[in-house]
Each structure stands twice: as structure tokens, then as C-alpha cells.
Protein backbone atom coordinates (compact mmCIF):
# COMPACT_ATOMS: atom_id res chain seq x y z
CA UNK A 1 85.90 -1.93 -42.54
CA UNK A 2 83.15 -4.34 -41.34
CA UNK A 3 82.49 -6.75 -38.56
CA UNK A 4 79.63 -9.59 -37.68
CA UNK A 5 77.65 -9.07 -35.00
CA UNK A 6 78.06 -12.46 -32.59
CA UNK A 7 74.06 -11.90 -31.61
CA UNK A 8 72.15 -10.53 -35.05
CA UNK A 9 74.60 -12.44 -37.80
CA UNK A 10 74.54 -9.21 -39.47
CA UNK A 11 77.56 -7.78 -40.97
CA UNK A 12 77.78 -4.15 -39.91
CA UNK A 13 80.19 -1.46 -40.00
CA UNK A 14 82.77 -1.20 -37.18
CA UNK A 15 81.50 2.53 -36.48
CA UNK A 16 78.02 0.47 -35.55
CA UNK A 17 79.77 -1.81 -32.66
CA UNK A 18 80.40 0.07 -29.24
CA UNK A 19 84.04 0.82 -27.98
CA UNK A 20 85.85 -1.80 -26.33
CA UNK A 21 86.53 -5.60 -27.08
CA UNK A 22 82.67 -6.23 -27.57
CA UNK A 23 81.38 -8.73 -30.19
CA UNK A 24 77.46 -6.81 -30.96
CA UNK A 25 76.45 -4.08 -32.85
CA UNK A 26 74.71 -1.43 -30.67
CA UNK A 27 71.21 -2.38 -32.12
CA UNK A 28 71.37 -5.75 -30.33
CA UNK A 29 73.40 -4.23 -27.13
CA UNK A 30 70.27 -1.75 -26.76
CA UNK A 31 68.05 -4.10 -27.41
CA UNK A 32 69.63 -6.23 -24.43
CA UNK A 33 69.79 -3.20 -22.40
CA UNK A 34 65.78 -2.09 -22.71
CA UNK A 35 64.89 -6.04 -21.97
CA UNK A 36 67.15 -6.40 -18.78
CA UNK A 37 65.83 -3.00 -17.52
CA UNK A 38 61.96 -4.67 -18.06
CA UNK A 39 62.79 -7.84 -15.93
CA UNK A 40 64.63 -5.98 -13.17
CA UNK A 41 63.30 -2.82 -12.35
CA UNK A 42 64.14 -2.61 -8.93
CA UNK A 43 67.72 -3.29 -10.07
CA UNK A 44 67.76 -0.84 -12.58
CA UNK A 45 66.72 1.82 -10.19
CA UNK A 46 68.93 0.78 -7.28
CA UNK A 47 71.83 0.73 -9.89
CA UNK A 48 70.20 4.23 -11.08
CA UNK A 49 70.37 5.90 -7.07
CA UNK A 50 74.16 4.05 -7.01
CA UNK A 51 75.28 5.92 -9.87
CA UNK A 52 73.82 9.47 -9.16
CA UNK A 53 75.05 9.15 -5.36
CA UNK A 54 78.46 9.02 -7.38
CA UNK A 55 78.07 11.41 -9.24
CA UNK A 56 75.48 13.69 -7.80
CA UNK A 57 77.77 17.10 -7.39
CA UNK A 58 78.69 16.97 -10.93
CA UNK A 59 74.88 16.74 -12.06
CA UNK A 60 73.48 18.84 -9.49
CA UNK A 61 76.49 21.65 -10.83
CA UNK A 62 75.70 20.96 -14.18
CA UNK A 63 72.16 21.23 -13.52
CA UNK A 64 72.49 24.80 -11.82
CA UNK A 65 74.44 26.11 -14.49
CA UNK A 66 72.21 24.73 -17.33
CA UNK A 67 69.04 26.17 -15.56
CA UNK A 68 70.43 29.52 -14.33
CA UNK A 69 71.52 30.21 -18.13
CA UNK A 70 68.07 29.33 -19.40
CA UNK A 71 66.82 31.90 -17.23
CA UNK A 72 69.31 34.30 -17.82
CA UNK A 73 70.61 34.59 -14.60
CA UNK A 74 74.81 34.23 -14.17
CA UNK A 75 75.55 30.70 -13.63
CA UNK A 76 77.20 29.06 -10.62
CA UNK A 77 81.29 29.50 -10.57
CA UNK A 78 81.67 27.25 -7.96
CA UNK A 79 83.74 24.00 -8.11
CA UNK A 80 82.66 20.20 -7.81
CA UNK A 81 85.08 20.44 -4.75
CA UNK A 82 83.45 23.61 -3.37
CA UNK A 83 79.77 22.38 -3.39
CA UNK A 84 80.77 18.90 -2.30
CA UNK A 85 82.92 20.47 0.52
CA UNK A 86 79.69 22.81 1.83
CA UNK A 87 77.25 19.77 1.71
CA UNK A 88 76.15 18.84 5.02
CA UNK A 89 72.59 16.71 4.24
CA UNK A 90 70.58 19.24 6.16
CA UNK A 91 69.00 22.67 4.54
CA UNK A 92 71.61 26.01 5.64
CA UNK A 93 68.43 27.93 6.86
CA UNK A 94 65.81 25.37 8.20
CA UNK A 95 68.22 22.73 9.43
CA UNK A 96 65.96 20.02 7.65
CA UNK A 97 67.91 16.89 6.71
CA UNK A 98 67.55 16.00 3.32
CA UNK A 99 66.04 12.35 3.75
CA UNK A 100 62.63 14.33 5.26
CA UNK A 101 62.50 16.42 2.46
CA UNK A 102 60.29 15.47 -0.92
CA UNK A 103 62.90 16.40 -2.91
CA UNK A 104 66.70 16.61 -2.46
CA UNK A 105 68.84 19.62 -1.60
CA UNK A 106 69.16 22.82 -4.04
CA UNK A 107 71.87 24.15 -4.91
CA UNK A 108 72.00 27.89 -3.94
CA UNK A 109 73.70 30.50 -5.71
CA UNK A 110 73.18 34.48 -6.28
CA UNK A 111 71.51 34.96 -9.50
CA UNK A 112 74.01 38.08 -10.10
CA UNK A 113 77.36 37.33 -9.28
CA UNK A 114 77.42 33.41 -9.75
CA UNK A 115 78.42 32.90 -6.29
CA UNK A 116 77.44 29.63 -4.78
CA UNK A 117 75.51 30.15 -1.17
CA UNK A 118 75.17 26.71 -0.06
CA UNK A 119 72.50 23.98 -0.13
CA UNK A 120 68.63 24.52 0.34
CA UNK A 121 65.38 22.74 0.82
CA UNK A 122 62.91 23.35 -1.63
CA UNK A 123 60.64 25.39 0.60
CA UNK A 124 63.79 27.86 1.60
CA UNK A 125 65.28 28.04 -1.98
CA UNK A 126 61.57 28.90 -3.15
CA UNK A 127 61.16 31.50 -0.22
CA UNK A 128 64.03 33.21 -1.16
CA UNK A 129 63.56 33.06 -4.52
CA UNK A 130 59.54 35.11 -3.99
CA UNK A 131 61.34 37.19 -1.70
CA UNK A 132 63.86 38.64 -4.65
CA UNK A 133 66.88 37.40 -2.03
CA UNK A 134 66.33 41.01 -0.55
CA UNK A 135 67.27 41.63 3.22
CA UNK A 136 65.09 44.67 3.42
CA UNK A 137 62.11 42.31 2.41
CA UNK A 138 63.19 39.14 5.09
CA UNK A 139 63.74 42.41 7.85
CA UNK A 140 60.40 43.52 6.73
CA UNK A 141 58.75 40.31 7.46
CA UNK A 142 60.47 39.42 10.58
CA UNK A 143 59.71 42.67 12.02
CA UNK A 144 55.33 42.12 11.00
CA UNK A 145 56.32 38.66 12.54
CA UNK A 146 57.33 40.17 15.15
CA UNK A 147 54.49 42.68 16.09
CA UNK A 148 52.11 40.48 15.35
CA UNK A 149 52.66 37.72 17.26
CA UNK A 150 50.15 35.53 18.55
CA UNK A 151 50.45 33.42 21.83
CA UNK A 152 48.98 30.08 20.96
């Protein structure tokens, strides 16, 4: 079965036309698409920071999963509720809101149970990443902290 595109003139087959009660073939709706973003960037990236505040715990899950399997570490079993329940827009060890950060909040999970921690800053989740998420290491540094403090 076959359809004509209202924009090209082309007749096309219906598998070429997007879902919905649209009249052009997905050539000339991308086409559209690519020039509008051109003319109105600023739009495009306000409507792009709209649509990931709406969807951001289902990207940043997604996100932990895909990376923690590429790694081969267990992936989070948390729940879009559970993550979006524990955020709080400031880092669980430094306190650090998330709008003075350069990048946004981590998810944080253990690498061998799957067990989601809570959200980081990128300078914590890194820390605890070089220290191996050992508390005989962090003890070990807070004590040589500790003994070697300096009075400034």
C-alpha cells in the first residue's frame, strides 16, 4: 500500500510515513526537523534540558546499568522510584548541591551486589571509586589525616 507525501509529491510506501495522522514521509519530516533545530538553537536545547528533567531517572538508571555491564561490574537493581525517592540535589558525602557542580549527580551503586548507595558528585564518586570503596583504606587515610595535621 502507498501514500503521497503532502511536502515531496512523492509516492512512497506507508511503512516510509511516521505513525499517527501525518501527511510526510519521514525524509521530508527529518529534513524539517534538522532545519528547525539550525534556526533555533537555543530552543532546541531548552526543549532538550525540558525533556531530560522529565525523564532524567530513567536515563541516568539506564545509563548506570548500561555502563556497569560494560565494565563488568553487577548492574544497579534499584527502581526509577527508589533513585528518584533518594535524590536530594546535593552530593550524600560532600553536601555539594548539584547546580555548583560541573557535572550533574552520579548515580552510586556497589559494583558487587547491584545495590544502589545514593547520589554523588563527581569528585566523591571518583574518590571512592580510586579508593576500591574499602573502609580499611578511607580509615587509613583519615587516621594519616589525622596525625598529620597542619594548623594553617
Amino acid at each position: 500500500m502507498s501514500k503521497c507525501c503532502s511536502k515531496c509529491k512523492e509516492t512512497r510506501e506507508i511503512e516510509e510515513f511516521p505513525e499517527g495522522p501525518r501527511n510526510q514521509c519521514r525524509a521530508c519530516v527529518n529534513l524539517y526537523a534538522r532545519e528547525w533545530k539550525k534556526k533555533n538553537p537555543q530552543r532546541q536545547k531548552e526543549t532538550r534540558a525540558r525533556e531530560y528533567k522529565k525523564h532524567r531517572f530513567t536515563i541516568a538508571l539506564r545509563t548506570c546499568v548500561f555502563n556497569a555491564k560494560a565494565k563488568g561490574y553487577e548492574p544497579c537493581n534499584a527502581t526509577k522510584k527508589e533513585i528518584e525517592k533518594a535524590f536530594t540535589g546535593s552530593c550524600q558525602i560532600c553536601g555539594v548541591p548539584e547546580s555548583e557542580c560541573k557535572r550533574r549527580l552520579n548515580m552510586d551503586h556497589c559494583h558487587k551486589t547491584g545495590e544502589f548507595r545514593g547520589w554523588l558528585c563527581d569528585s566523591c564518586n571518583r574518590a571512592l571509586g580510586h579508593l576500591r570503596d574499602s573502609e580499611r583504606i578511607v580509615g587509613s587515610m583519615l587516621s594519616y589525616l589525622i596525625f598529620n595535621r597542619s594548623d594553617i
